[in-house]
N, C-alpha and C. Protein backbone atom coordinates (compact mmCIF):
# COMPACT_ATOMS: atom_id res chain seq x y z
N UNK A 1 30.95 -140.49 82.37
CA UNK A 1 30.97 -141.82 81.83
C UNK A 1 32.41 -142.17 81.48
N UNK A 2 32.89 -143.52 81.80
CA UNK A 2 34.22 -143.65 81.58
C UNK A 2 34.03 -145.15 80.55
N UNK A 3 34.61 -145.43 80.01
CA UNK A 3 35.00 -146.47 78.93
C UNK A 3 36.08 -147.54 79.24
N UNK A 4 36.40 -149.08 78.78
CA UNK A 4 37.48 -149.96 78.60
C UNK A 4 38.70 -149.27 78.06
N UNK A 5 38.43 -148.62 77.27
CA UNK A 5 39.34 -148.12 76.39
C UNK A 5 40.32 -147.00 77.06
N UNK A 6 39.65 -146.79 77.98
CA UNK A 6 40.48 -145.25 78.11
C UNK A 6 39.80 -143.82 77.90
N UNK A 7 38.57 -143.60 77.65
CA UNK A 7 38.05 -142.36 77.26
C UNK A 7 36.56 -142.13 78.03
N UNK A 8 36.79 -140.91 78.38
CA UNK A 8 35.79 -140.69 79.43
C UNK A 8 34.83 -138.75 78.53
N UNK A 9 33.59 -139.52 79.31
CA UNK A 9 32.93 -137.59 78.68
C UNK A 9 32.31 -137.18 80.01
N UNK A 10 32.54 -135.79 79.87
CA UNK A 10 31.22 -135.30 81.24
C UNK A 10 30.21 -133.85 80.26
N UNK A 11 28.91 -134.59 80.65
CA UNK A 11 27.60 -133.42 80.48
C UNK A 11 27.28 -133.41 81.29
N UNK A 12 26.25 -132.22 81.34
CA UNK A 12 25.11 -131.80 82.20
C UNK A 12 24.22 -132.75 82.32
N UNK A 13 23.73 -133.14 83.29
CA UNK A 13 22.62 -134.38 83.43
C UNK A 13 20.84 -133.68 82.74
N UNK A 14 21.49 -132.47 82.82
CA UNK A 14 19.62 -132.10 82.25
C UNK A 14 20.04 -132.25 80.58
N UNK A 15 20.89 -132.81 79.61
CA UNK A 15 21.05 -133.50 78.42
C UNK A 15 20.56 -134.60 78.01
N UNK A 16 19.95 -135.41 79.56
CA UNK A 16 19.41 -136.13 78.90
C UNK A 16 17.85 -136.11 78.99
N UNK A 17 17.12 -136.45 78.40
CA UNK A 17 15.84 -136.13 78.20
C UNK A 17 15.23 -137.71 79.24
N UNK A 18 14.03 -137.21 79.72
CA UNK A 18 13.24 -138.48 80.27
C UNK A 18 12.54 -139.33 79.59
N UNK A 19 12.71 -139.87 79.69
CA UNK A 19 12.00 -141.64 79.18
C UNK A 19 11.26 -142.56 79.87
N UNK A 20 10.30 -143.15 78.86
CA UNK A 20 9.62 -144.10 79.82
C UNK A 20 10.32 -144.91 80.14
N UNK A 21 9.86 -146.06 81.04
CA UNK A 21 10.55 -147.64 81.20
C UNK A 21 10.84 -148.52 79.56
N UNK A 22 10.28 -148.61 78.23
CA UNK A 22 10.59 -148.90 77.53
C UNK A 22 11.11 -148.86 76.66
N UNK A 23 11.42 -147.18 76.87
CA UNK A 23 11.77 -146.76 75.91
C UNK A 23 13.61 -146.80 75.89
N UNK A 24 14.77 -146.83 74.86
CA UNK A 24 15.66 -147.48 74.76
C UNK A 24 17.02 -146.01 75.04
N UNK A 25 16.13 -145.44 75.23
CA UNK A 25 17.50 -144.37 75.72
C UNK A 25 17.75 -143.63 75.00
N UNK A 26 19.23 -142.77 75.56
CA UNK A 26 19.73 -141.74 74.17
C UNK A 26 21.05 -142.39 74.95
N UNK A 27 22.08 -141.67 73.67
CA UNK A 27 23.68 -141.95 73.79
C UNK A 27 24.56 -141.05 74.36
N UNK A 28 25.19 -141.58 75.68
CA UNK A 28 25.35 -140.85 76.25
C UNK A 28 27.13 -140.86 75.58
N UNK A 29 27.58 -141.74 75.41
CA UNK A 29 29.30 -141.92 74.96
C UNK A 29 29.41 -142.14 73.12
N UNK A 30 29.64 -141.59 72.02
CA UNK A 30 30.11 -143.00 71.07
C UNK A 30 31.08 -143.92 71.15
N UNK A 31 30.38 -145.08 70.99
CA UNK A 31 30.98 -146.07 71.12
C UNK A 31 31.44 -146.51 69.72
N UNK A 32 31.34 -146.50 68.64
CA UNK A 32 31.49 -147.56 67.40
C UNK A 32 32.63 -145.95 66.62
N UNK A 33 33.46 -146.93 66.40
CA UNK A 33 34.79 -146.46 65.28
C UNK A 33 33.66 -145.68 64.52
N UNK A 34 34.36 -144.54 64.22
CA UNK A 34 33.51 -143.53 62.91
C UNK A 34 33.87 -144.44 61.53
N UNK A 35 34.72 -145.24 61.18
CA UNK A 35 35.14 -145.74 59.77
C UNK A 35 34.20 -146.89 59.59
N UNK A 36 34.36 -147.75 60.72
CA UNK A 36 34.04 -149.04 60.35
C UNK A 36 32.57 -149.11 61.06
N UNK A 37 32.82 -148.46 61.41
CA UNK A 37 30.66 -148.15 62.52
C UNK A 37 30.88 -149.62 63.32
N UNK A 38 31.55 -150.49 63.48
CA UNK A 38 31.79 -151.57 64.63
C UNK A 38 31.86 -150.88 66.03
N UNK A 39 31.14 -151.69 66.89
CA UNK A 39 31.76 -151.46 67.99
C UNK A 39 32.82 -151.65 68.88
N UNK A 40 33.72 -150.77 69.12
CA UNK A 40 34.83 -150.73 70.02
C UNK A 40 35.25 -150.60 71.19
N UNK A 41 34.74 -149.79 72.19
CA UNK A 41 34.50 -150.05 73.11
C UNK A 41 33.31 -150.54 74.63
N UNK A 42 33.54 -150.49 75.16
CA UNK A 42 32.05 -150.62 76.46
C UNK A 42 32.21 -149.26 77.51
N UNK A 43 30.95 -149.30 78.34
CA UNK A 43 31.22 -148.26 79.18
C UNK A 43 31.03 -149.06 80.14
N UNK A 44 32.40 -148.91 81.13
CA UNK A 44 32.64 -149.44 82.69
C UNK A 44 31.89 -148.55 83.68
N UNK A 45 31.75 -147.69 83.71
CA UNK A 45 30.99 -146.83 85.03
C UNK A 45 30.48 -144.99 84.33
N UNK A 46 29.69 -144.58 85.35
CA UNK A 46 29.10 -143.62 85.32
C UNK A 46 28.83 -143.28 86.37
N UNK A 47 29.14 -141.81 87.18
CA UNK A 47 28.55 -141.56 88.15
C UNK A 47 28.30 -139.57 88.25
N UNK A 48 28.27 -139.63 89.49
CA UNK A 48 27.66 -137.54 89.45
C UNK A 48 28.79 -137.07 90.31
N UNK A 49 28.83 -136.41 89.44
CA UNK A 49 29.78 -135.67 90.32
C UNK A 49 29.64 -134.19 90.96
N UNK A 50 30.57 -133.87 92.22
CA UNK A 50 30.56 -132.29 92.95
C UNK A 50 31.58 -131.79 92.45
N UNK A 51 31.55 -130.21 92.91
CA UNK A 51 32.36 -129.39 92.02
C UNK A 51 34.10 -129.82 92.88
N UNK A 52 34.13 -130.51 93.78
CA UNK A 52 35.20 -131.09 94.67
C UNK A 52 36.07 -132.11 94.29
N UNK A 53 34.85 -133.09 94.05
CA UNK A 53 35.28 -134.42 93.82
C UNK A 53 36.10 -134.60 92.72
N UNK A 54 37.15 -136.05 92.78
CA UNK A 54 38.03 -136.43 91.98
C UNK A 54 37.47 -137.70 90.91
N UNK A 55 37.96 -138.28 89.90
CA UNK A 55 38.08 -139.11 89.03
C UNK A 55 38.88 -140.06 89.56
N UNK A 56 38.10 -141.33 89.89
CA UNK A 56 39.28 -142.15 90.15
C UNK A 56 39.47 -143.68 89.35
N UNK A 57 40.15 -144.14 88.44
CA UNK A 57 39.85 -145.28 87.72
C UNK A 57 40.99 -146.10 88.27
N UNK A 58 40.66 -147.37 87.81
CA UNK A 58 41.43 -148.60 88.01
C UNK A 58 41.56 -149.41 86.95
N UNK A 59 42.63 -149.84 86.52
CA UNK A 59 42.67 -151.00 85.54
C UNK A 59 42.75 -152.64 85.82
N UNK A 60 42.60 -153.64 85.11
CA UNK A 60 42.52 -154.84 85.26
C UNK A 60 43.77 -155.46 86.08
N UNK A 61 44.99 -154.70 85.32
CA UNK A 61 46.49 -155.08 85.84
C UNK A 61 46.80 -154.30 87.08
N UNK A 62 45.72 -153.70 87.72
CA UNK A 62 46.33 -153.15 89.45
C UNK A 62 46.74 -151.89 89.46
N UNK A 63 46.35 -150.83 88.20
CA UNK A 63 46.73 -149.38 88.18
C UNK A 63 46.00 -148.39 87.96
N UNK A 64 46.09 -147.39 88.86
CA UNK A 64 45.19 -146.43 89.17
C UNK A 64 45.75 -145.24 88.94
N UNK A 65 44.86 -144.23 89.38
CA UNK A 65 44.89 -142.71 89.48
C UNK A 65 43.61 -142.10 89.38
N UNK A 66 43.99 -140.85 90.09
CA UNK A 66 42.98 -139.67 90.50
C UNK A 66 43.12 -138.76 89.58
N UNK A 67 42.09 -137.81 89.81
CA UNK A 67 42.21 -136.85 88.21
C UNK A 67 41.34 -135.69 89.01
N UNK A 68 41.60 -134.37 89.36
CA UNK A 68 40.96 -133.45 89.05
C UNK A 68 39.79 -133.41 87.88
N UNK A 69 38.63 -133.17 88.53
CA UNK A 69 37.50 -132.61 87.61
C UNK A 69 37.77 -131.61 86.41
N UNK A 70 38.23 -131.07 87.29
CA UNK A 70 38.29 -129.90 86.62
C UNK A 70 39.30 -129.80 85.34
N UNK A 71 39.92 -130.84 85.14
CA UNK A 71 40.53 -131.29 84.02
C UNK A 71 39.68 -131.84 82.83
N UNK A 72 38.32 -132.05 83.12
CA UNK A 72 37.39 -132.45 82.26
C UNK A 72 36.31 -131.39 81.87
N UNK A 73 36.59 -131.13 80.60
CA UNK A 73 35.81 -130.25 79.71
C UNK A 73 34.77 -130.63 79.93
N UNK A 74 33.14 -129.78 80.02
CA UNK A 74 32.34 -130.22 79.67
C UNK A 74 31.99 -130.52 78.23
N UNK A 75 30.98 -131.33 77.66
CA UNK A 75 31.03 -131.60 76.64
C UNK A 75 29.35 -131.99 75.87
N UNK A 76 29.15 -132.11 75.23
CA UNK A 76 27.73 -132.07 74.72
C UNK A 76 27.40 -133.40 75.02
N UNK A 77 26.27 -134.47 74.97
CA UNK A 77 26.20 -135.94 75.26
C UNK A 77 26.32 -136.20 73.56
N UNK A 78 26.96 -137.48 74.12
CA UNK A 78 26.82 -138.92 72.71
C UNK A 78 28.04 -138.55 72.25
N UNK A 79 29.12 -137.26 72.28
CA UNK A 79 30.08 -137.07 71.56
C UNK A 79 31.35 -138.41 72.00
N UNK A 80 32.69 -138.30 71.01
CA UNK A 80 33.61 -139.20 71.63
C UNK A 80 34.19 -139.13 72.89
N UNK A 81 34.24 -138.24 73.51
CA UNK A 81 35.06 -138.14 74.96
C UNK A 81 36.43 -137.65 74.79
N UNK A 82 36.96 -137.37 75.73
CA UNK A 82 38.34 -137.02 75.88
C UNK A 82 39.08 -138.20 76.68
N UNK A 83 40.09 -138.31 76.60
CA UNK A 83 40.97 -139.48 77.16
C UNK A 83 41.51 -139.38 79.09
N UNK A 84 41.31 -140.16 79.17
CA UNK A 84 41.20 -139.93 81.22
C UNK A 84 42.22 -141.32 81.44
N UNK A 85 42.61 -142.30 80.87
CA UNK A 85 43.84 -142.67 81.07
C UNK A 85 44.82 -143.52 79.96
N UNK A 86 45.72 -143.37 79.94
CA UNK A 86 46.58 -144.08 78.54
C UNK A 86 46.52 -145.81 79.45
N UNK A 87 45.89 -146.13 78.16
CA UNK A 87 45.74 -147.53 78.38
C UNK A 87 46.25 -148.55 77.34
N UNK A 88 47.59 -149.65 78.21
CA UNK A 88 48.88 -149.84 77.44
C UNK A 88 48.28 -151.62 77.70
N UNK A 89 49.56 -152.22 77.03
CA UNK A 89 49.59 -154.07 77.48
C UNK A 89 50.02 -154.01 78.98
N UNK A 90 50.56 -152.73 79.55
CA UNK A 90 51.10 -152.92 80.83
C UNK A 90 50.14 -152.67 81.76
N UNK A 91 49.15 -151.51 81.53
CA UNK A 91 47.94 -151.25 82.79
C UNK A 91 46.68 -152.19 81.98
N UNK A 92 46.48 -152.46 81.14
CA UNK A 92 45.12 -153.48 80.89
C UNK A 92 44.02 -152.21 80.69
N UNK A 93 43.14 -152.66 80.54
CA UNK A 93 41.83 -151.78 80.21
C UNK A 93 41.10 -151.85 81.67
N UNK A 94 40.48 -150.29 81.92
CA UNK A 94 39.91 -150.21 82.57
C UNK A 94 38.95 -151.24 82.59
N UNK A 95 38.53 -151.04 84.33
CA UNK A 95 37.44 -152.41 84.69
C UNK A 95 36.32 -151.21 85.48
N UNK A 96 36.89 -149.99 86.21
CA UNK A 96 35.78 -149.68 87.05
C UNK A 96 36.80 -148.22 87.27
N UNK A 97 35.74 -146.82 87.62
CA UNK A 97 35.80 -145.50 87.59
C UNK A 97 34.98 -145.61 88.79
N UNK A 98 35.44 -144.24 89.36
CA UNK A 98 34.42 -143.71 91.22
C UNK A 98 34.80 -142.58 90.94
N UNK A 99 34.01 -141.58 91.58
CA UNK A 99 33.98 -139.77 91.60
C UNK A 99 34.23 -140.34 93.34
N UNK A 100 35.53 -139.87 93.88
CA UNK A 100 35.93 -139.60 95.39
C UNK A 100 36.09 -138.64 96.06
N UNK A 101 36.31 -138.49 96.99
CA UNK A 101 36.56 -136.98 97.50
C UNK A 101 38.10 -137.65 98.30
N UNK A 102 39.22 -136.79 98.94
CA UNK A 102 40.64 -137.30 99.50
C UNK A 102 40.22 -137.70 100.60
N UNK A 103 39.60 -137.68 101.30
CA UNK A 103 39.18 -138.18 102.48
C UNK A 103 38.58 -139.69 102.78
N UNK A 104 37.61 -139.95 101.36
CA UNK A 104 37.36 -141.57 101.26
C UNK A 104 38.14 -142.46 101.25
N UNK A 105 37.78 -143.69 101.83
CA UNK A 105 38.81 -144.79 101.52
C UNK A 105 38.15 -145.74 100.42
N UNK A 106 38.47 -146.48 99.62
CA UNK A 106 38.15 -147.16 98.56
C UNK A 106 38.92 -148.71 98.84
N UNK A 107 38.26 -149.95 98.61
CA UNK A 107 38.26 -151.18 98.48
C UNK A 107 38.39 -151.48 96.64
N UNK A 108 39.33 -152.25 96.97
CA UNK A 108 39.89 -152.68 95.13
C UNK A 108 39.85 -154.39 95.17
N UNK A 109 38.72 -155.17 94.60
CA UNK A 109 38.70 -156.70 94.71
C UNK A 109 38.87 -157.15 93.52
N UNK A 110 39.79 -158.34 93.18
CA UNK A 110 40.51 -158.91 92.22
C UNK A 110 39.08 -160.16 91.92
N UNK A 111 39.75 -160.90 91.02
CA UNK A 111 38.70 -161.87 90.22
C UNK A 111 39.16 -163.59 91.07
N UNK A 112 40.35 -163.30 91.70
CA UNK A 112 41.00 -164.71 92.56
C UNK A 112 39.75 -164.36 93.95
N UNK A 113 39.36 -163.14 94.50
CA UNK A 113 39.24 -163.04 95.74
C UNK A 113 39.96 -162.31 96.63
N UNK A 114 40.82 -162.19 96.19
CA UNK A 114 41.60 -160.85 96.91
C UNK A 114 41.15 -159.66 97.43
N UNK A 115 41.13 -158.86 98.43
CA UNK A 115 40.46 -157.41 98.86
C UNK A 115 41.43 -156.30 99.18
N UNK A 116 41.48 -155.51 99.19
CA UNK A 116 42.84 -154.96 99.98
C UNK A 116 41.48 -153.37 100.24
N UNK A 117 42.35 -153.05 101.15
CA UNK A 117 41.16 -151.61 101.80
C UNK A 117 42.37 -150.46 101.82
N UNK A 118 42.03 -149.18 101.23
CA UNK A 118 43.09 -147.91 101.14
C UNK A 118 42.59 -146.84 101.43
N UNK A 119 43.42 -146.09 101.83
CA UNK A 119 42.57 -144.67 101.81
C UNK A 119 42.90 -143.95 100.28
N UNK A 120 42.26 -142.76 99.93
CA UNK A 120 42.20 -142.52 98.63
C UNK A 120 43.48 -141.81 98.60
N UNK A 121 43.99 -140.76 99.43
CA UNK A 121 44.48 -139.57 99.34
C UNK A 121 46.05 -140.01 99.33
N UNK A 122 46.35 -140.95 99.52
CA UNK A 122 48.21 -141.49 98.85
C UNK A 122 48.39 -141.15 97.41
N UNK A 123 47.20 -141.52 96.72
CA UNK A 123 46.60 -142.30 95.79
C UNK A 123 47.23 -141.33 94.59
N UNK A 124 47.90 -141.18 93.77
CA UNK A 124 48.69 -140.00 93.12
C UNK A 124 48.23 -139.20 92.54
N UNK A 125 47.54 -137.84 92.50
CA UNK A 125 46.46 -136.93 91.23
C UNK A 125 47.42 -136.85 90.19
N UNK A 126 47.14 -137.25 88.93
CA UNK A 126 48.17 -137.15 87.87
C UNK A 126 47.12 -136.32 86.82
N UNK A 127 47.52 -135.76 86.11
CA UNK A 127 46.84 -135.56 84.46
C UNK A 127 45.87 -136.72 84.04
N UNK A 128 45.22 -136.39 82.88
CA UNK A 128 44.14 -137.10 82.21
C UNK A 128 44.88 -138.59 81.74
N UNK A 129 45.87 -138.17 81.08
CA UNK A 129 46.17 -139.28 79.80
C UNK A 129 47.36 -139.89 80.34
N UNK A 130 47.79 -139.89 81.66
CA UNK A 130 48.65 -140.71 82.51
C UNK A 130 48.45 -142.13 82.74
N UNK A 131 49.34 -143.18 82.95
CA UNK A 131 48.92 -144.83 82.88
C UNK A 131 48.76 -144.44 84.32
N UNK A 132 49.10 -143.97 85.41
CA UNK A 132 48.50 -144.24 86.53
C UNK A 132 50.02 -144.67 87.29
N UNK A 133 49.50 -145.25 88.65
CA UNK A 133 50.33 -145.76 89.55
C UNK A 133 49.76 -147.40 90.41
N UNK A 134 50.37 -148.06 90.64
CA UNK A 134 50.23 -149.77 91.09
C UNK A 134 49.08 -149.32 92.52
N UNK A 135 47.98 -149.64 92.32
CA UNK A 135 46.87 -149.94 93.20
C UNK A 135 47.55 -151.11 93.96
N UNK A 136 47.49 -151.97 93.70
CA UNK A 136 46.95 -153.21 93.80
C UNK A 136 48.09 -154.54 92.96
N UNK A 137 48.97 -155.29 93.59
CA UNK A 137 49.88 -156.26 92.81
C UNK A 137 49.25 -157.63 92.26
N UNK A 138 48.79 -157.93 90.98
CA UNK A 138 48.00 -158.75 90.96
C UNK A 138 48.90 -160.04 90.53
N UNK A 139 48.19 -160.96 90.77
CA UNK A 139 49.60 -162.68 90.03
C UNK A 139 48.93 -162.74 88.79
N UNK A 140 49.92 -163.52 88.63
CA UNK A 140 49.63 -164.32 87.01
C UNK A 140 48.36 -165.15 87.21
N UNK A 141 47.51 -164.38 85.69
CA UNK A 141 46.31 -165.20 86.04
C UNK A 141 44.88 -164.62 86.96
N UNK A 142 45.15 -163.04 87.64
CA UNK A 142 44.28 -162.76 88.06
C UNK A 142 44.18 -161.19 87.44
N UNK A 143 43.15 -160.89 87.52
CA UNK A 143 43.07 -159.22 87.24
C UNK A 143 41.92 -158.47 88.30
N UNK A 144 41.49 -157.57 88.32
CA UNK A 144 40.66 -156.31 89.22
C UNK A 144 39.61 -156.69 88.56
N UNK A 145 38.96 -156.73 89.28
CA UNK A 145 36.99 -156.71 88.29
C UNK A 145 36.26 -155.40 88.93
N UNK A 146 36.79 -154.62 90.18
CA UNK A 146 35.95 -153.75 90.54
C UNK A 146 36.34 -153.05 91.63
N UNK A 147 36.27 -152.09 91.55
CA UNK A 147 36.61 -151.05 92.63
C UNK A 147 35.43 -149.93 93.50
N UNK A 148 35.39 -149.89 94.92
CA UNK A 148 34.30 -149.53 95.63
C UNK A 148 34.58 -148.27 96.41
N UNK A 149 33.61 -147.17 96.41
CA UNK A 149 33.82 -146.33 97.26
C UNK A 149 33.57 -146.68 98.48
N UNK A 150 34.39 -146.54 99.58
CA UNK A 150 33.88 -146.66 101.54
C UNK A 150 33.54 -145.02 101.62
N UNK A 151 31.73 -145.30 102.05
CA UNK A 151 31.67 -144.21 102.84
C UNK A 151 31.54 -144.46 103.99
N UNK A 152 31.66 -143.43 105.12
CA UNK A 152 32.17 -143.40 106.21
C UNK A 152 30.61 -143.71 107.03
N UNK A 153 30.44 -144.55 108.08
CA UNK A 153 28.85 -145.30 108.27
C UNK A 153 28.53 -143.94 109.12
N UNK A 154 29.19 -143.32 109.58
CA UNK A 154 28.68 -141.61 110.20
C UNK A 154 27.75 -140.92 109.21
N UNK A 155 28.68 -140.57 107.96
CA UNK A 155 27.86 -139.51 107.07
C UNK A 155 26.29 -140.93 106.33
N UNK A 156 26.42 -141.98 106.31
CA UNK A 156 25.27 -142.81 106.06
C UNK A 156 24.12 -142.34 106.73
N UNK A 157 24.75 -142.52 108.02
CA UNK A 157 23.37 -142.97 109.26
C UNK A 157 22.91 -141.20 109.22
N UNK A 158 23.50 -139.88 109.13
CA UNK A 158 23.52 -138.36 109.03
C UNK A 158 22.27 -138.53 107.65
N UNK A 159 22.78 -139.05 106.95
CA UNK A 159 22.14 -139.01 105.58
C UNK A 159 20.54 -139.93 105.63
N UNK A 160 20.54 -140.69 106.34
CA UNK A 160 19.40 -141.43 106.46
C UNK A 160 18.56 -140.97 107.77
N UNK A 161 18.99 -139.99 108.33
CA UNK A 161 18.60 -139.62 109.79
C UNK A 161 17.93 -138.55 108.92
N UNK A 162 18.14 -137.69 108.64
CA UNK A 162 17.98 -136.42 107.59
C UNK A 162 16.82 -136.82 106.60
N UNK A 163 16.81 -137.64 106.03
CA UNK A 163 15.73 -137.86 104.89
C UNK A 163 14.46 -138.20 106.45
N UNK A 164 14.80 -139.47 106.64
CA UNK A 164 13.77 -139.74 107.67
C UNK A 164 12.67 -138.84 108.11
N UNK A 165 13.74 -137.93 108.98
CA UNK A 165 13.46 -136.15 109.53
C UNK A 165 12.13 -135.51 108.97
N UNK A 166 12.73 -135.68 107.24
CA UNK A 166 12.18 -134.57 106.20
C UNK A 166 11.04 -135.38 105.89
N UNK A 167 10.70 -136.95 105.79
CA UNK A 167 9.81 -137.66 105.76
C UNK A 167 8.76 -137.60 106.52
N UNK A 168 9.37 -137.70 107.75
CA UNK A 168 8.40 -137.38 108.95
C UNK A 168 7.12 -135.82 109.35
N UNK A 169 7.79 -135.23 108.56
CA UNK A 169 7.83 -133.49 109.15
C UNK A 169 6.53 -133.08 107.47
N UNK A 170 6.96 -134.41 106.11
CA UNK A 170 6.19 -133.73 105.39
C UNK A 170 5.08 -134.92 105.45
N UNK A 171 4.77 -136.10 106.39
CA UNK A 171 3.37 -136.67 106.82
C UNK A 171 3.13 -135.97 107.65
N UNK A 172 3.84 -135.49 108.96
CA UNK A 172 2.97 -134.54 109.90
C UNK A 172 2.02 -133.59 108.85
N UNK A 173 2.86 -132.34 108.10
CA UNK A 173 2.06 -131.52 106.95
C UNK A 173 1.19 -132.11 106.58
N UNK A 174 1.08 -132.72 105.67
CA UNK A 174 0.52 -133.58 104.93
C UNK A 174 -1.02 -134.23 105.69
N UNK A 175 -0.76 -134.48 106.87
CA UNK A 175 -2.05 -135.08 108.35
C UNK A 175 -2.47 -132.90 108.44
N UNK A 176 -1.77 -132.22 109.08
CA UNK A 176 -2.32 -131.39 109.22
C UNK A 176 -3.21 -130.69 108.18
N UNK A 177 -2.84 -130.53 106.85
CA UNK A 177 -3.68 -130.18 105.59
C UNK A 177 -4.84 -130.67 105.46
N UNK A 178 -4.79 -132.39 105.98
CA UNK A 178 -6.31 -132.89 106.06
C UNK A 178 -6.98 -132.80 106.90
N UNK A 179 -6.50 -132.49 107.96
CA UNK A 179 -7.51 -132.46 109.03
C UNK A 179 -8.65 -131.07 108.74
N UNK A 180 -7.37 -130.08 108.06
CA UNK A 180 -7.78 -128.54 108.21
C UNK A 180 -8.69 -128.78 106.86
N UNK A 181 -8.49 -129.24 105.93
CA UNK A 181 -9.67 -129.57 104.86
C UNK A 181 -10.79 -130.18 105.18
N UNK A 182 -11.24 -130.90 105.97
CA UNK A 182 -11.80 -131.79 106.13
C UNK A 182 -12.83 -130.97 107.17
N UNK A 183 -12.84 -129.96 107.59
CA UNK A 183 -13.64 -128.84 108.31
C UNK A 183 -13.58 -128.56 110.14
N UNK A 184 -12.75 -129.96 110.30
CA UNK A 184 -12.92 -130.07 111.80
C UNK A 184 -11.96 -128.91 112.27
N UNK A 185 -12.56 -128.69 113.40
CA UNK A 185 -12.76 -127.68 113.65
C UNK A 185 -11.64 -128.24 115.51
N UNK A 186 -11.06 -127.67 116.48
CA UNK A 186 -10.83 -127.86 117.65
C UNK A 186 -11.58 -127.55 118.91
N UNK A 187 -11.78 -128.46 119.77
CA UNK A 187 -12.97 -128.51 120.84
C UNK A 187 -12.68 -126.77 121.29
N UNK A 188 -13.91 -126.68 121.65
CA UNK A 188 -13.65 -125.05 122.56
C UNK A 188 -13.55 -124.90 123.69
């Protein structure tokens, strides 16, 4: 989970417990100042990560960076987080976080309409608490609202060919179990 502010946590996903549809959750970040119990920041993104993959955030003013995982402690849920980028009047507050691998390319779109398309791996791996490096040159008057992973439409169509596969193979099962329950028997 990454934050506006600058502060990001990683747990184990079996921390969080299941819930119905109505029910209102547990806390995965604190958010509210310990003094004043106000709230201070928001959470911009969340995603899963492999033992490979990188941290990649963007700020409003066009500045980025990558981060080794492995620079991130695990940590219990709901605690404050550790800091994943120094966030100044010069980089703006984060808008949007992606778990990448160097090989992805990533799309960065501004709030004017702007797009620009990159590959990840220029892209500088710095430390946690680094402002980053210029994504993206934005004008006066515009900022980043969001940043996208490109996956490659090969590993998609691999990935949807594959489930399909496994779909297919557990209705075949699934037809054979009933037939064989059902007592019938094959002509002789």
């Amino acid at each position: 989970m990454v934050t506006r502010n600058g502060m990001s946590i990683r747990f184990n996903e079996k921390d969080l417990s299941e819930r119905g549809n109505t029910a209102g959750g547990v806390r995965g970040i604190e958010l509210r100042d310990p003094k004043t119990k106000q709230i201070r920041d928001r959470v911009v993104a969340v995603d899963v990560i492999s033992p490979t993959s990188q941290l990649l955030v963007c700020s409003e003013k066009g500045f980025g960076k990558r981060t080794d995982l492995s620079s991130y402690r695990a940590q219990g849920r709901g605690g404050r987080g550790i800091i994943t980028m120094n966030v100044t009047t010069k980089t703006g507050p984060i808008v949007d976080a992606a778990v990448v691998e160097p090989e992805d390319k990533l799309m960065v779109l501004t709030e004017s309409g702007v797009a620009i398309r990159m590959d990840v791996a220029p892209i500088r791996a710095t430390g946690r608490s680094t402002q980053g490096v210029t994504l993206i040159k934005v004008g006066p008057g515009d900022r980043v609202v969001t940043i996208e992973r490109l996956i490659d439409t090969e590993e998609v169509e691999a990935e949807a060919n594959a489930a399909a596969e496994s779909a297919t193979s557990a209705e075949a099962g699934a037809a054979d179990a009933a037939n064989g329950e059902a007592g019938d028997t094959p002509p002789a």
